[in-house]
Protein backbone atom coordinates (compact mmCIF):
# COMPACT_ATOMS: atom_id res chain seq x y z
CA UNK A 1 -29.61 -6.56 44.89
CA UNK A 2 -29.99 -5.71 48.56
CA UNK A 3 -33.45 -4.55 49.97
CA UNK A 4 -33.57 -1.14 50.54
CA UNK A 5 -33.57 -1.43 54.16
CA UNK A 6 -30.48 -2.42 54.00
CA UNK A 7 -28.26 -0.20 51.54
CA UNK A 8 -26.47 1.53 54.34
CA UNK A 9 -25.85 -1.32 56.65
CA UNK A 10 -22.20 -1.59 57.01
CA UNK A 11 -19.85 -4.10 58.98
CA UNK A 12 -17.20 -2.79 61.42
CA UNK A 13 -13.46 -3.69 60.43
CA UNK A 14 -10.39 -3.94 62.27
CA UNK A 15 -7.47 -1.31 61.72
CA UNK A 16 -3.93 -1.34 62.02
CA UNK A 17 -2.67 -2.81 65.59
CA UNK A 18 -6.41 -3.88 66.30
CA UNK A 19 -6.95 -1.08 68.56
CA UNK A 20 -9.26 0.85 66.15
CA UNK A 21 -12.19 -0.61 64.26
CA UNK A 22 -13.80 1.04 61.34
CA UNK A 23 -17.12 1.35 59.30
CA UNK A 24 -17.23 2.56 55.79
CA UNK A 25 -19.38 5.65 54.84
CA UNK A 26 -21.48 5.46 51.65
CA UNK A 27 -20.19 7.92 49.34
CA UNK A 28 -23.67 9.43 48.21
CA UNK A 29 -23.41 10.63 52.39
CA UNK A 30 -20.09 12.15 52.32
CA UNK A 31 -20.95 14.32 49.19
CA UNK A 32 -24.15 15.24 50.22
CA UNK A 33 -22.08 16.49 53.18
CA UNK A 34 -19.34 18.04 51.32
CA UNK A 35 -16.82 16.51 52.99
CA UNK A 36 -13.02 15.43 51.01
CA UNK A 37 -10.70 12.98 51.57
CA UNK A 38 -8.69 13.09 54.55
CA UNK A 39 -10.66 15.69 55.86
CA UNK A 40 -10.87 15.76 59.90
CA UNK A 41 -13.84 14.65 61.32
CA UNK A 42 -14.66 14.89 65.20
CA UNK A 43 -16.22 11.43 66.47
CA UNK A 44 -18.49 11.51 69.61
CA UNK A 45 -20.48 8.94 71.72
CA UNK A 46 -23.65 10.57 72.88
CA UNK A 47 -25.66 7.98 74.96
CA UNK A 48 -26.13 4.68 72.34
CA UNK A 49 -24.97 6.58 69.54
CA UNK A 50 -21.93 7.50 67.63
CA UNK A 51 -21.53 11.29 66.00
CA UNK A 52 -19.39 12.22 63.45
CA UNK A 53 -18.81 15.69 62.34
CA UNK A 54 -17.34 18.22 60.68
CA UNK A 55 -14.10 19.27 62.72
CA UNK A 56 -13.54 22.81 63.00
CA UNK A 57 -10.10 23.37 64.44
């Protein structure tokens, strides 16, 4: 069992052509969120950090 410190550690992974890389989000998150799959989600880099939200289009 991992320590807890590390339960939402996740590794990037490569996607398609290699131009795109991407990180799994823990499932416990994305309900809490009440988001659905292949729901659009807006990603933005603010400084160090990487946002994702809810996409309201």
């Amino acid at each position: 069992m991992k320590p807890r410190s590390d339960s939402n550690v996740r590794k990037l992974t490569r996607s398609g052509a290699g131009r795109s890389m991407g990180v799994i989000i823990p499932i416990d998150i994305i309900r809490a969120l009440g988001w659905r799959e292949r729901q659009k989600v807006r990603v933005v880099q603010k400084g160090s950090k990487v946002v994702i939200e809810d996409w309201k289009g």
